[in-house]
Protein backbone atom coordinates (compact mmCIF):
# COMPACT_ATOMS: atom_id res chain seq x y z
CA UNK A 1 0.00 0.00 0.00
CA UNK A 2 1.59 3.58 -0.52
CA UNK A 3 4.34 1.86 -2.43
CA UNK A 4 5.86 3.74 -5.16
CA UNK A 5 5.84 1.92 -8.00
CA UNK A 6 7.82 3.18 -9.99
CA UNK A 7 11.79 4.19 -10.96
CA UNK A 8 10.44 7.81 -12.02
CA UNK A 9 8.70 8.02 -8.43
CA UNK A 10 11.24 6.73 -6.17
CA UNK A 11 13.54 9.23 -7.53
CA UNK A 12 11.06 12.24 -7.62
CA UNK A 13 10.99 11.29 -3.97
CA UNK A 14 14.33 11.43 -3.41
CA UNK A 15 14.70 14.56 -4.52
CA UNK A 16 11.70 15.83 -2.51
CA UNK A 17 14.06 14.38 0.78
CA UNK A 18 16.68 15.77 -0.22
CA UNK A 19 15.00 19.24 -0.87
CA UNK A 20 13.96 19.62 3.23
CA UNK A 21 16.90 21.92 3.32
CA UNK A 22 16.13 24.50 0.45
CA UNK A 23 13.59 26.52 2.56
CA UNK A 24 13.03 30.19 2.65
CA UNK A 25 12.81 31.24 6.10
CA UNK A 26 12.00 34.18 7.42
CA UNK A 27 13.06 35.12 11.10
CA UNK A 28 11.31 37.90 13.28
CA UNK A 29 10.62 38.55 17.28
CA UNK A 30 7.93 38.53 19.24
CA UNK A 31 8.51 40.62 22.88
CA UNK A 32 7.18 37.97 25.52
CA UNK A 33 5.02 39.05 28.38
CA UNK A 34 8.14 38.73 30.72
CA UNK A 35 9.87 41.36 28.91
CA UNK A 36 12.06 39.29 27.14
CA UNK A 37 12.13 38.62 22.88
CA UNK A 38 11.87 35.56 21.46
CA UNK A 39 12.69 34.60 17.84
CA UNK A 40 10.41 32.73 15.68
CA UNK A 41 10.95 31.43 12.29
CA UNK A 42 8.73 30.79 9.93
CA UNK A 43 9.18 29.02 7.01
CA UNK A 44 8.01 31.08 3.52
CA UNK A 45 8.22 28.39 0.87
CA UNK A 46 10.95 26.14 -1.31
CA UNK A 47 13.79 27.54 -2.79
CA UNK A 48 12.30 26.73 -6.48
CA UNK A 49 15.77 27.54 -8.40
CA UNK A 50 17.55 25.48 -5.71
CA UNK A 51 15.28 22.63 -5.65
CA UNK A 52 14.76 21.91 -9.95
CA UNK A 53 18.58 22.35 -9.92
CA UNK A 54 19.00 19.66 -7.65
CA UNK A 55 16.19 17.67 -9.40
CA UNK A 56 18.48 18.07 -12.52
CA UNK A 57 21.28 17.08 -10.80
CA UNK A 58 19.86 13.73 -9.83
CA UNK A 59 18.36 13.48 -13.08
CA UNK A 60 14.75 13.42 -12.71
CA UNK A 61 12.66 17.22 -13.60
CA UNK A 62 10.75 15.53 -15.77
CA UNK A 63 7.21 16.39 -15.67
CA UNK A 64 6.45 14.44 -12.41
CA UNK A 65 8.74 16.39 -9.95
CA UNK A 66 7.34 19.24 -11.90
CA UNK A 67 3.50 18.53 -11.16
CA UNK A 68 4.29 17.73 -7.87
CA UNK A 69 6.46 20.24 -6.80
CA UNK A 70 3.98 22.95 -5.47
CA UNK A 71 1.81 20.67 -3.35
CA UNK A 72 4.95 19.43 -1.40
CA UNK A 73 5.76 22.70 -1.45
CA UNK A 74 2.52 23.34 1.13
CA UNK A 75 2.77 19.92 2.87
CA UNK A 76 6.50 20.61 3.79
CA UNK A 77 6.01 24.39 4.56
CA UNK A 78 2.97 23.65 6.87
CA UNK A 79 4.60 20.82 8.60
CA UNK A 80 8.01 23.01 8.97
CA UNK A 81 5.19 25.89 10.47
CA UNK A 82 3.84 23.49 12.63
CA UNK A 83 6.82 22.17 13.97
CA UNK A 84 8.90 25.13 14.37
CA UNK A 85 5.65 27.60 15.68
């Protein structure tokens, strides 16, 4: 169940893995109660130029990563959100 089935998909994959580290972040303060400040990041989106170039470099921006690459975009921005906020 929820296999991928195929050599096109495991790589797309891959390169979605891989890509956890291209975000845009953007870093601001929030001035607690207490007086003190406390940083908060929040992730923007996916480095687009970073990520296709490293789909290229594994060989697989075919039309797949392509379709795909905007709704991981969300999933992995609202996880990273969810996480990190």
């Amino acid at each position: 169940m929820n296999r991928l089935a195929t050599p096109e998909g495991i790589a797309v994959w891959e390169v979605f893995r891989c890509a956890h580290s291209q975000m845009r972040i953007a870093i601001t303060s929030a001035t607690l109660p207490t007086g003190g400040t406390k940083l908060i990041r929040i992730a923007t989106g996916l480095d687009f130029t970073a990520v296709i170039m490293l789909a290229q470099a594994m060989n697989c921006a075919g039309q797949l990563f392509l379709d795909l690459l905007p709704e991981v975009e969300a999933l992995v921005v609202r996880d990273f959100n969810e996480i990190c906020g």
